[in-house]
C-alpha atoms as a PDB file:
ATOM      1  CA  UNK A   1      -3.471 -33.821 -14.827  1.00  0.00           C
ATOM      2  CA  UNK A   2      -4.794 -32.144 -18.179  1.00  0.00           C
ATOM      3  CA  UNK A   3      -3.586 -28.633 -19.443  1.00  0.00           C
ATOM      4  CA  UNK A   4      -6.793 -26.926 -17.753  1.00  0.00           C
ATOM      5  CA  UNK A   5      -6.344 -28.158 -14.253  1.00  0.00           C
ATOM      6  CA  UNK A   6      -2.237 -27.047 -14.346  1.00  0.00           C
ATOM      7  CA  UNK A   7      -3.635 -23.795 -16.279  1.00  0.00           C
ATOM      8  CA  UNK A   8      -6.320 -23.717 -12.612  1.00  0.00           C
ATOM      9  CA  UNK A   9      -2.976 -24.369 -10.276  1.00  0.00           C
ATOM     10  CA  UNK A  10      -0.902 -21.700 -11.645  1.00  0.00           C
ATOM     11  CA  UNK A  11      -4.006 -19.336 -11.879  1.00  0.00           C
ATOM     12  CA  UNK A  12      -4.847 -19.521  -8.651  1.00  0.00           C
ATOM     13  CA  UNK A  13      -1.500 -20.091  -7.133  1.00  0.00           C
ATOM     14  CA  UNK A  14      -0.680 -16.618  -8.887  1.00  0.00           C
ATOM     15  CA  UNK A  15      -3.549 -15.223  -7.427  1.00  0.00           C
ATOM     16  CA  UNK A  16      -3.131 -16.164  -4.224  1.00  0.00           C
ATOM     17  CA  UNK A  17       0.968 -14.683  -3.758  1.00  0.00           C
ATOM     18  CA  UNK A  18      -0.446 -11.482  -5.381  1.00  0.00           C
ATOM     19  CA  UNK A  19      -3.005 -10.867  -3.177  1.00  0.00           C
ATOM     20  CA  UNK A  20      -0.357 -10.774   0.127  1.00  0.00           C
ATOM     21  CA  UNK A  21       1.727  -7.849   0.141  1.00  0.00           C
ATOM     22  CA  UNK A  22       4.713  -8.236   2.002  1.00  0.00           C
ATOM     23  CA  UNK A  23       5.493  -5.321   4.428  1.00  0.00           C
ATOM     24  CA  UNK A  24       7.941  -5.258   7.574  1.00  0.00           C
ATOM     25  CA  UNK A  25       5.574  -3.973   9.944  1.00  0.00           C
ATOM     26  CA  UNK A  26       1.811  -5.021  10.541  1.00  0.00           C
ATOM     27  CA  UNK A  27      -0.823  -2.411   9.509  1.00  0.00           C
ATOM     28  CA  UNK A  28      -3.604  -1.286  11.814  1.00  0.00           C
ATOM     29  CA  UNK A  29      -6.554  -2.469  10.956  1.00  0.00           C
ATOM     30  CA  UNK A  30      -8.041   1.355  10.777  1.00  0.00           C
ATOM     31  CA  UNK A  31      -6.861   3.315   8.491  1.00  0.00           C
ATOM     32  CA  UNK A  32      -5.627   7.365   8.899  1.00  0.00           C
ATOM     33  CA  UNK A  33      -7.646   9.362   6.443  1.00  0.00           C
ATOM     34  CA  UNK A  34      -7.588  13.105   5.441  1.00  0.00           C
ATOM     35  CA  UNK A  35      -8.942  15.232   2.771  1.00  0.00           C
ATOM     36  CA  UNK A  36      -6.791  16.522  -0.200  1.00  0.00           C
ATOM     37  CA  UNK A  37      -7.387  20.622  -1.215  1.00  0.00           C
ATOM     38  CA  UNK A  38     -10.314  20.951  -3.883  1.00  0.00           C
ATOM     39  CA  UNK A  39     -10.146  21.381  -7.196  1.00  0.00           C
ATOM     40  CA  UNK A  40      -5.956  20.311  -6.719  1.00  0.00           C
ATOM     41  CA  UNK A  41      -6.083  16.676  -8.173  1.00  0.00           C
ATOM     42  CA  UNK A  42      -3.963  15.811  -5.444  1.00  0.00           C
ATOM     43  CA  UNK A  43      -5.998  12.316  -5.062  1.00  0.00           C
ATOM     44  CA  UNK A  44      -5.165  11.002  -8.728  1.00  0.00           C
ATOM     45  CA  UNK A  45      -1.715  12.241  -8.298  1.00  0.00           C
ATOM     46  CA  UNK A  46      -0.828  10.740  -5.240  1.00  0.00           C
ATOM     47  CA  UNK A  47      -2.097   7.376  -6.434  1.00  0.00           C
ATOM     48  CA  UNK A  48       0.461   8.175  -9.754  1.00  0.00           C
ATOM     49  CA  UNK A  49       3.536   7.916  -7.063  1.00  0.00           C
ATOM     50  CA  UNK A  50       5.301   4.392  -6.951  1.00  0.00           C
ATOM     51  CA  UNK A  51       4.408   2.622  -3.627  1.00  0.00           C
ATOM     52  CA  UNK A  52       2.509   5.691  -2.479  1.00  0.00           C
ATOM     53  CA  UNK A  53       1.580   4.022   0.380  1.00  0.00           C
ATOM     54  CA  UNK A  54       4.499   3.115   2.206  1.00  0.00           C
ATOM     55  CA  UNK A  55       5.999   6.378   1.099  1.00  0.00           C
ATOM     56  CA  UNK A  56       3.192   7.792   2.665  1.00  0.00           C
ATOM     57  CA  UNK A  57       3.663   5.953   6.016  1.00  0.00           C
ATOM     58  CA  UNK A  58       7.463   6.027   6.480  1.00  0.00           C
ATOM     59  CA  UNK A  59       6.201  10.113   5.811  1.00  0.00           C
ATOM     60  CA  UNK A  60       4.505  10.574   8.688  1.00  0.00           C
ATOM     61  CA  UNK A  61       6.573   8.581  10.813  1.00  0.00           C
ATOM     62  CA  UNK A  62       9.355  10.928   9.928  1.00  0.00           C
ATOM     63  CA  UNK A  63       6.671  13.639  10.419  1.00  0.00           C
ATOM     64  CA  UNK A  64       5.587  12.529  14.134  1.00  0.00           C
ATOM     65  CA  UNK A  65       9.362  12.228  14.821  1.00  0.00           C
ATOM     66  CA  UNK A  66       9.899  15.979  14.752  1.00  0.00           C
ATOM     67  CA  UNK A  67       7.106  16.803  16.188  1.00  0.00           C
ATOM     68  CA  UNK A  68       8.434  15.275  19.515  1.00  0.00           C
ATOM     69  CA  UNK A  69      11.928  16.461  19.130  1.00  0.00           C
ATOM     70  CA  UNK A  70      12.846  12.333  17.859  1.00  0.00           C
ATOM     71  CA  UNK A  71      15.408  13.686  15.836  1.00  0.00           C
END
């Protein structure tokens, strides 16, 4: 096998783990949307956080815990 087809392997081998993100729970296939204040930037910042997402999600499970008394 020539340089190019081991350059195509690792290329697409690369691009193939990066694509799967590896969570411990299965995410619904719809997703929970609300709308930041105007004018606040709060979009752009919240994309700024590391791993906004799951920060976001273990959130409002914490979030939905108080609200029925789950302490």
């Amino acid at each position: 096998m020539g340089n190019l087809g081991k350059f195509l392997i690792i290329l697409f081998t690369n691009i193939d783990l990066g694509a799967k993100k590896r969570l411990g729970r299965p995410l619904d296939k719809q997703a929970i949307a609300f709308k930041g204040y105007k004018g606040k930037g709060q979009k752009e910042r919240l994309k700024a956080v590391p791993n906004w997402q799951e920060r976001l999600r273990e959130y409002v499970d914490r979030l939905i815990s108080i609200q029925n008394n789950e302490f």
